[in-house]
Protein backbone atom coordinates (compact mmCIF):
# COMPACT_ATOMS: atom_id res chain seq x y z
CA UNK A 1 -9.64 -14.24 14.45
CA UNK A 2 -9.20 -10.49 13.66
CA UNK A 3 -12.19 -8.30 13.79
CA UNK A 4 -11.72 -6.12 11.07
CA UNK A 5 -13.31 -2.49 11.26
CA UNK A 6 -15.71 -0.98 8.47
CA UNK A 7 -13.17 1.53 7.39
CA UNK A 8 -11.22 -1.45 6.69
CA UNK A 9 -13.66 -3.77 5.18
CA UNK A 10 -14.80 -0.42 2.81
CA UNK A 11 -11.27 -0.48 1.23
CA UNK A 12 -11.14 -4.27 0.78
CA UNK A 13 -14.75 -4.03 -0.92
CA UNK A 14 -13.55 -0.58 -2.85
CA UNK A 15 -10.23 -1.58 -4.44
CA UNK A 16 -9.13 1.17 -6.76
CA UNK A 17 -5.69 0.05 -6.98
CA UNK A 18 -5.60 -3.89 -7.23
CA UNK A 19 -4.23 -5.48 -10.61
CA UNK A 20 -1.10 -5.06 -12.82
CA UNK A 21 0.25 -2.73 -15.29
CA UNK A 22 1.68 -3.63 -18.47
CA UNK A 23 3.63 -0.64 -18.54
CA UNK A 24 5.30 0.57 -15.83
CA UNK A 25 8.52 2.44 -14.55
CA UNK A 26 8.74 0.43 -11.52
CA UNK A 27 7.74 -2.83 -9.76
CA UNK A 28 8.91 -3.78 -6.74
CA UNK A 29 8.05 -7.07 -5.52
CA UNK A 30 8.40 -8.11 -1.88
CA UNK A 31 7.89 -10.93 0.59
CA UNK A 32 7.18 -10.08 4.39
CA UNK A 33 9.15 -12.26 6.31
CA UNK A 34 6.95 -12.06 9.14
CA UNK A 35 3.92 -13.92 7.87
CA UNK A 36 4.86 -14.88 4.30
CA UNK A 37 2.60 -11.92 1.82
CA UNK A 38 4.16 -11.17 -1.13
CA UNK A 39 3.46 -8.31 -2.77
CA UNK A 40 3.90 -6.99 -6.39
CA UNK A 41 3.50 -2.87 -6.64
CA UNK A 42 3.64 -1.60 -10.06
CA UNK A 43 4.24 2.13 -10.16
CA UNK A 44 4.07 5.11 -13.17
CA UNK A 45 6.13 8.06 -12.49
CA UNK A 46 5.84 11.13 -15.08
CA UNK A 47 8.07 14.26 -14.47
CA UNK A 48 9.10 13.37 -11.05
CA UNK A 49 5.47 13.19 -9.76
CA UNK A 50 3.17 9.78 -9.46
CA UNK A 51 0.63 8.84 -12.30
CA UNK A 52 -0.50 5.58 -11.44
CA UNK A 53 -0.13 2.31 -9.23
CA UNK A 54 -1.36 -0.88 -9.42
CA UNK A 55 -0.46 -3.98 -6.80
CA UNK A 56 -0.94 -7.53 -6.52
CA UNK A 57 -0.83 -9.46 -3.69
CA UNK A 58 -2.11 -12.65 -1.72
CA UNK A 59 -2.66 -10.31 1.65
CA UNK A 60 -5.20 -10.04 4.51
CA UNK A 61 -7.83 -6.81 4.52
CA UNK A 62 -5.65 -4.59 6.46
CA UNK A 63 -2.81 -5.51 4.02
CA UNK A 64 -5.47 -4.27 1.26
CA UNK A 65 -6.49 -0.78 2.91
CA UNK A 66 -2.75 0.08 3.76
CA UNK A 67 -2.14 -0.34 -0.13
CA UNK A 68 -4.83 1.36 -0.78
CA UNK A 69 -4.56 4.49 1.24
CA UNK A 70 -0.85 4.97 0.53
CA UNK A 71 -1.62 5.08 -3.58
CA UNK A 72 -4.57 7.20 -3.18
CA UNK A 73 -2.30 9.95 -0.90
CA UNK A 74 0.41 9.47 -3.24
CA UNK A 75 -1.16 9.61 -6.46
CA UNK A 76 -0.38 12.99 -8.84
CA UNK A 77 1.92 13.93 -5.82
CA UNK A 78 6.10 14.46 -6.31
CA UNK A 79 8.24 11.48 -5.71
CA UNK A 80 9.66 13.21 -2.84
CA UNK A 81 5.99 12.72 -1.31
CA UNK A 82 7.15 9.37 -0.17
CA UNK A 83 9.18 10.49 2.45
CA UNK A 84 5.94 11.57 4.29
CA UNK A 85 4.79 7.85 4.70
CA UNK A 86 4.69 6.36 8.20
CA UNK A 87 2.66 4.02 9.71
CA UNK A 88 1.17 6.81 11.95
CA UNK A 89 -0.56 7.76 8.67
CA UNK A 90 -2.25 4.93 8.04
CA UNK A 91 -3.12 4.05 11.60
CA UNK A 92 -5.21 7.47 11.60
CA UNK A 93 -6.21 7.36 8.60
CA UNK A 94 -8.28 3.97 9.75
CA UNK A 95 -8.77 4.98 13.23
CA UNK A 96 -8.59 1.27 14.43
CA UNK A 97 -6.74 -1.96 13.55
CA UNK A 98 -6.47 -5.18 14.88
CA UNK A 99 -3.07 -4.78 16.61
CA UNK A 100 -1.83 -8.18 16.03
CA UNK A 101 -2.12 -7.03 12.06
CA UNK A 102 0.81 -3.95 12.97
CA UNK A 103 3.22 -6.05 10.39
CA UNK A 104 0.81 -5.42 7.47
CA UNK A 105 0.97 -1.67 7.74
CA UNK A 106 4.71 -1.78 7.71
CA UNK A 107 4.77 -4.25 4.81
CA UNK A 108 3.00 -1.38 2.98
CA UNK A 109 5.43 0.92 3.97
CA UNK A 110 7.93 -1.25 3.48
CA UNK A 111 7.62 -1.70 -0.55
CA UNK A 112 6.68 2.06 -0.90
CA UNK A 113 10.23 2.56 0.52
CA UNK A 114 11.56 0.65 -1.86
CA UNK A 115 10.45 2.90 -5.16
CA UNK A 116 13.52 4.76 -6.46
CA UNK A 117 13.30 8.09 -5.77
């Protein structure tokens, strides 16, 4: 079993970003084929820059906190933002992982790749 850290657990138990959107000017949805998460990112862009997210997914904790880091840096930013996502920024942005979890981190960055810029 993973031990997850409490940066982690923190953004699990502090989801600003978790639900849907009824309106929206993108959603992306996405299956890793590594372990089988799908994931449903609803996104609001207003003159080029990022107004508001909202995901759904059936994901671990780590899976949570990547989502969750990448809207908060990206939200009220320009959609060209994106291109600064890597999984170097989450990985110090938590400070520690469970290594066997890298694939959730890239899942993230994965369907943020995927908006149309």
């Amino acid at each position: 079993m993973d031990e997850y850290t409490k940066q982690i657990i923190y953004y699990m138990n502090n989801q600003k970003f978790s639900g849907t959107l009824e309106s929206y000017t993108q959603r992306i949805y996405h299956k890793s084929k590594i372990c089988g998460d799908i994931v449903i990112l609803y996104v609001v862009i207003e003159n080029n820059k990022f107004k508001d997210f909202k995901y759904e997914f059936n994901g671990c904790a780590l899976n949570t906190a990547s989502f969750e880091i990448f809207c908060e840096y990206l939200l009220g930013k320009e959609v060209d933002e994106i291109k600064n996502l890597n999984p170097d920024f989450i990985k110090e942005t938590l400070g520690q992982w469970p290594t066997t979890k890298n694939h959730c981190i890239d899942l993230a960055l994965d369907v943020f790749d995927m908006i149309e810029k």
